[in-house]
N, C-alpha and C. Protein backbone atom coordinates (compact mmCIF):
# COMPACT_ATOMS: atom_id res chain seq x y z
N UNK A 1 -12.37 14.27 -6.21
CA UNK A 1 -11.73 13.19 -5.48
C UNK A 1 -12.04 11.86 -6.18
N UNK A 2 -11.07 11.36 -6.41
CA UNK A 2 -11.34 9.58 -6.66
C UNK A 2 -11.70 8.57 -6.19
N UNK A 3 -12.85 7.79 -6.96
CA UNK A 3 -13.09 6.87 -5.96
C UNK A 3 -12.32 5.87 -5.52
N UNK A 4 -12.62 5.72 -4.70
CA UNK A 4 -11.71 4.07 -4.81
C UNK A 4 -12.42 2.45 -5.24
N UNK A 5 -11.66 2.16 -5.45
CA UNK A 5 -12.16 0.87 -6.13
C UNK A 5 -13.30 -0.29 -5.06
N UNK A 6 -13.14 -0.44 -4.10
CA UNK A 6 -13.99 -0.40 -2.73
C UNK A 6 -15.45 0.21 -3.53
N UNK A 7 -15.20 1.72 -3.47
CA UNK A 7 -16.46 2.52 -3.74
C UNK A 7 -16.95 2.43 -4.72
N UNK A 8 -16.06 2.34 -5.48
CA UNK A 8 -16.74 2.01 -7.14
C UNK A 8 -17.61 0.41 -7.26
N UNK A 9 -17.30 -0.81 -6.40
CA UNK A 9 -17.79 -1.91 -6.46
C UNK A 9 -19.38 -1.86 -6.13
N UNK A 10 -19.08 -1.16 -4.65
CA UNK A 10 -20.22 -1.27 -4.07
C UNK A 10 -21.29 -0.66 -4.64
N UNK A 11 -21.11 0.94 -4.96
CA UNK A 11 -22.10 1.66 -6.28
C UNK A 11 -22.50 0.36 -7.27
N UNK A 12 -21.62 -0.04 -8.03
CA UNK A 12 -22.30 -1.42 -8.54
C UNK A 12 -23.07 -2.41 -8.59
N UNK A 13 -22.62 -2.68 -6.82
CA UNK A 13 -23.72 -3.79 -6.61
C UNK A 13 -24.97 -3.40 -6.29
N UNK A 14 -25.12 -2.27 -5.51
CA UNK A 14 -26.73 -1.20 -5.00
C UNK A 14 -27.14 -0.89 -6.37
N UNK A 15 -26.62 -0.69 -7.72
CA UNK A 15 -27.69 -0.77 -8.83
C UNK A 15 -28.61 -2.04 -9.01
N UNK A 16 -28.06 -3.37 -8.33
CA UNK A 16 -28.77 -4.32 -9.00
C UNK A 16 -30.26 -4.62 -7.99
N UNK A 17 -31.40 -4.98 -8.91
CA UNK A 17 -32.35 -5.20 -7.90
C UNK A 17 -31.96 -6.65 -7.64
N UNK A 18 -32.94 -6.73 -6.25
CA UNK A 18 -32.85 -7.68 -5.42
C UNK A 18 -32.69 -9.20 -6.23
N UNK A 19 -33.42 -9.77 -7.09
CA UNK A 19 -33.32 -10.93 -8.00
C UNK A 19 -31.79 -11.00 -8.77
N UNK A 20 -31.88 -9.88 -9.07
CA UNK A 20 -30.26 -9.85 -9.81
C UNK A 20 -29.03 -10.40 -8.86
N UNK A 21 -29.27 -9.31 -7.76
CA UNK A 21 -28.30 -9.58 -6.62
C UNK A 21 -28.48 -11.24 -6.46
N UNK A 22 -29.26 -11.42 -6.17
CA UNK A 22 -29.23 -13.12 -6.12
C UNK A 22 -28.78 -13.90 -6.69
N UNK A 23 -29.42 -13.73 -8.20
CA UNK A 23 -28.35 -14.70 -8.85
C UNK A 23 -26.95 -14.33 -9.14
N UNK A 24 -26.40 -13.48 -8.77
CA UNK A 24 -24.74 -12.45 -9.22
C UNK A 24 -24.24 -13.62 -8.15
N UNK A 25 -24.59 -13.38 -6.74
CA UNK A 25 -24.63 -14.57 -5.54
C UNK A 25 -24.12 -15.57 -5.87
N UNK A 26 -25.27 -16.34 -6.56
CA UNK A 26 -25.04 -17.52 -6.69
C UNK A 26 -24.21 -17.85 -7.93
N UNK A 27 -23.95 -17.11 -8.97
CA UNK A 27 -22.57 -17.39 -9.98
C UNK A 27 -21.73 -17.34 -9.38
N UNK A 28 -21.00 -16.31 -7.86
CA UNK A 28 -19.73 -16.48 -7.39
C UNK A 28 -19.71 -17.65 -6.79
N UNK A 29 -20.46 -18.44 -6.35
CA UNK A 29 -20.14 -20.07 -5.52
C UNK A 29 -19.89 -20.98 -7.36
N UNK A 30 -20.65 -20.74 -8.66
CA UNK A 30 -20.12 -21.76 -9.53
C UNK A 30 -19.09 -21.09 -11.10
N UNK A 31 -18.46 -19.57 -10.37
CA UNK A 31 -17.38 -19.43 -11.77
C UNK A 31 -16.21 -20.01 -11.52
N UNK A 32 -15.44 -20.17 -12.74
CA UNK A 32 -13.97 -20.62 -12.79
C UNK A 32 -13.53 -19.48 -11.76
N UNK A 33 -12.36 -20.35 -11.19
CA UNK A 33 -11.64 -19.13 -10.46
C UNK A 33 -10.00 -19.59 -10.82
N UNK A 34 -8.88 -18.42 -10.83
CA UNK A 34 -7.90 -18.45 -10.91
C UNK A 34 -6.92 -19.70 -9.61
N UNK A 35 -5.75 -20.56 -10.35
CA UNK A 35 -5.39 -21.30 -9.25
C UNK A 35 -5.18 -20.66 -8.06
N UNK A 36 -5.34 -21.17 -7.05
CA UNK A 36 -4.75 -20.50 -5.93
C UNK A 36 -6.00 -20.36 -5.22
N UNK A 37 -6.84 -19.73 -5.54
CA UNK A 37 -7.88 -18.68 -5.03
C UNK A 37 -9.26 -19.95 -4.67
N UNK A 38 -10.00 -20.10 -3.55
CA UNK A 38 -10.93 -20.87 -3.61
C UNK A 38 -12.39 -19.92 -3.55
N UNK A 39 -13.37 -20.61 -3.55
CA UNK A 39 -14.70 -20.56 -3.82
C UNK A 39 -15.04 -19.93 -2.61
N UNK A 40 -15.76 -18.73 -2.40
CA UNK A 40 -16.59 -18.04 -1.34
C UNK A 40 -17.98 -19.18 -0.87
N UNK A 41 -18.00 -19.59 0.37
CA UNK A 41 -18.80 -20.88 0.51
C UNK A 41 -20.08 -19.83 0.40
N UNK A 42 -21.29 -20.80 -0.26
CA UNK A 42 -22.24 -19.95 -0.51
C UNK A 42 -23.43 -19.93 0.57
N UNK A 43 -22.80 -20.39 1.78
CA UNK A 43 -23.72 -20.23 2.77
C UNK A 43 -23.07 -18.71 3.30
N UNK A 44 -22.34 -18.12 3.03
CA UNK A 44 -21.67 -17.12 3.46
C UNK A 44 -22.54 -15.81 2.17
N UNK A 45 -22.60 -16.54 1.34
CA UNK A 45 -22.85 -14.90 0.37
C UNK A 45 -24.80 -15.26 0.24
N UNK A 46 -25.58 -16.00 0.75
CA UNK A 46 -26.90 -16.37 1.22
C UNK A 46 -27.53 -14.91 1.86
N UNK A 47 -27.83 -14.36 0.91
CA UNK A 47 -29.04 -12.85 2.00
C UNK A 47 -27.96 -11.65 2.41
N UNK A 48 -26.91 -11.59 2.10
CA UNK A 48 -25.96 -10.96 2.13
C UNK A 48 -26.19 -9.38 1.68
N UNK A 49 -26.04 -8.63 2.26
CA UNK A 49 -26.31 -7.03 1.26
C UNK A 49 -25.14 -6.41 0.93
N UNK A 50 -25.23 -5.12 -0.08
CA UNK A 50 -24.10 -5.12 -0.94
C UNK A 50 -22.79 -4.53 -0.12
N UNK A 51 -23.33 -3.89 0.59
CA UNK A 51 -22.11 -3.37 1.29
C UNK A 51 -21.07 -4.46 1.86
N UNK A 52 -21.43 -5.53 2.33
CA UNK A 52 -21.01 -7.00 3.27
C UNK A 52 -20.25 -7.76 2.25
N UNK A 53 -20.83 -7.43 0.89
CA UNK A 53 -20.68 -8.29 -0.57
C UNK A 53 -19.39 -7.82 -0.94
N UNK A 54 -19.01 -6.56 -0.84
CA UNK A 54 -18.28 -6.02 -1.25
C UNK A 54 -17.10 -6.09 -0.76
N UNK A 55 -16.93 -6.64 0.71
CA UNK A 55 -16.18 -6.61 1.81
C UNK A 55 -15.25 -8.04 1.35
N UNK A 56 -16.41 -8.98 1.55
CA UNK A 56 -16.50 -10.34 1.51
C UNK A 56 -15.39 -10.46 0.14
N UNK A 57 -16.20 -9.88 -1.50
CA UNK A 57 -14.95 -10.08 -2.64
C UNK A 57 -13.82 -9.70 -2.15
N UNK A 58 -13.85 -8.82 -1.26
CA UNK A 58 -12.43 -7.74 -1.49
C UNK A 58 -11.87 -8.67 -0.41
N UNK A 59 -12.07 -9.20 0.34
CA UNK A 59 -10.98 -9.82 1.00
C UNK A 59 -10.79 -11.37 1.02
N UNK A 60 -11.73 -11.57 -0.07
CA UNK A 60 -11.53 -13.15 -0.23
C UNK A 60 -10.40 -12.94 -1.14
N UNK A 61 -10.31 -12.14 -2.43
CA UNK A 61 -9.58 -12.45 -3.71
C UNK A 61 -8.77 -10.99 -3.37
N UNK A 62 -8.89 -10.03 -2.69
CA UNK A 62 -8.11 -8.96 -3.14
C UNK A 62 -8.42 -8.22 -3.83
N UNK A 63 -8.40 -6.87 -4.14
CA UNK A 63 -8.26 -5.63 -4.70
C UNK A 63 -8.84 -6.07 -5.88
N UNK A 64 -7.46 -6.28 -6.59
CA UNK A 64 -7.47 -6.59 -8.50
C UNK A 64 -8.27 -7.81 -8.62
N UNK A 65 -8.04 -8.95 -7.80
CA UNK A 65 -8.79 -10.14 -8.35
C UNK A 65 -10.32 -10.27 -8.00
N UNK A 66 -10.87 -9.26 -6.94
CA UNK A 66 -12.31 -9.41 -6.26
C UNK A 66 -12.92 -8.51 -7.44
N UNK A 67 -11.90 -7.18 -8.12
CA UNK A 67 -12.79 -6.62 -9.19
C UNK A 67 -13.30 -7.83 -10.30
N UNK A 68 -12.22 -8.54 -10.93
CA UNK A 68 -12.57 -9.24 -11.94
C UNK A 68 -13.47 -10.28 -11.90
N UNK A 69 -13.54 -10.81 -10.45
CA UNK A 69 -13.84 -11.69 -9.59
C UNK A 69 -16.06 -11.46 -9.91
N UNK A 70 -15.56 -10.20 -9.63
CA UNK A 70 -17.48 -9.13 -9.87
C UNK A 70 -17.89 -9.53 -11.20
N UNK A 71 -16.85 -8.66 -12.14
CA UNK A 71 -17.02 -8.49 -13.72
C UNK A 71 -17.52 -9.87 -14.07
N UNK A 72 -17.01 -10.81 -13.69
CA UNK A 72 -17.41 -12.07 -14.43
C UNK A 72 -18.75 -12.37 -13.96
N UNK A 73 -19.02 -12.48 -13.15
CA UNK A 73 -20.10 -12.65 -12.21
C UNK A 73 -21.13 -11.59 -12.98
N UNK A 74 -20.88 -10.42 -12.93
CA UNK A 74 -21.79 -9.45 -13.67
C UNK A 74 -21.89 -10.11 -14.80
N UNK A 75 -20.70 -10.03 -15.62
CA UNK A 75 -21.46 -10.93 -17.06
C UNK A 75 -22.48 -12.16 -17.12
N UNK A 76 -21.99 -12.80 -16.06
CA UNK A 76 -22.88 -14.09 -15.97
C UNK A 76 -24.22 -13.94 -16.02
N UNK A 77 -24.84 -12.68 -15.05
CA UNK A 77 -25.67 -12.87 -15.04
C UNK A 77 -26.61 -11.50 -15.74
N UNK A 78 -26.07 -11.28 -17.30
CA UNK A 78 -26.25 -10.72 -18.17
C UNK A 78 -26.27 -9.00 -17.93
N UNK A 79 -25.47 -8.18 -17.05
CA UNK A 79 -25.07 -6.88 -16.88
C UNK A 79 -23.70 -6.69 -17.01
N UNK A 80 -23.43 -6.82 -18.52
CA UNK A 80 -22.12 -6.53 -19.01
C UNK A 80 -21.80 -5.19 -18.49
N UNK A 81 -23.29 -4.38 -18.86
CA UNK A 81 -22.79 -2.71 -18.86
C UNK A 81 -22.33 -2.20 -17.47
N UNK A 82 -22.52 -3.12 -16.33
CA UNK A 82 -21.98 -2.69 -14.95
C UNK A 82 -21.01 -3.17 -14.71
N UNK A 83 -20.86 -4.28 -15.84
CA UNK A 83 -19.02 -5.10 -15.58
C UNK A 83 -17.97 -4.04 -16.09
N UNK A 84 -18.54 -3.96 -17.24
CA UNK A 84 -17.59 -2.64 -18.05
C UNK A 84 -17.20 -1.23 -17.03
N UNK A 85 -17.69 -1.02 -15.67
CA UNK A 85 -17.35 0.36 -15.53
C UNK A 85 -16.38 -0.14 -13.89
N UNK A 86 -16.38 -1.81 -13.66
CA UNK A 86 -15.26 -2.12 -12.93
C UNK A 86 -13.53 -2.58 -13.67
């Protein structure tokens, strides 16, 4: 069975330890974002766990844009190799 993209995020974010998760956090309140789309206020993604995290991308930006939305964020905060498998 396939995952879904939902499932595949969240597996993602439960690899990162707790420090990581934090700063991943705090790059989504300062990356570029596509027009249209605004900034997740970062009193909202503050202590947040991944499952909630996952919710939160996916329905701030959507499907396609909350994945890329991660990836960058992953790069930012130097885990290319978990950006690469969204």
């Amino acid at each position: 069975m396939e995952r879904s993209r939902r499932d595949l995020l969240l597996e993602t974010l439960e690899q990162l330890e707790e420090e990581t998760l934090q700063r991943f956090e705090d790059k989504l309140s300062e990356i570029e974002l596509k027009e249209g789309y605004g900034r997740i206020p970062l009193a909202r993604l503050t202590d947040v766990d991944p499952p909630a995290l996952t919710d939160l991308l996916l329905s701030s930006y959507g499907e396609d844009y909350g994945m890329e939305v991660a990836a960058g964020a992953l790069r930012a905060v130097s885990q290319g190799d978990l950006a690469e498998r969204l």
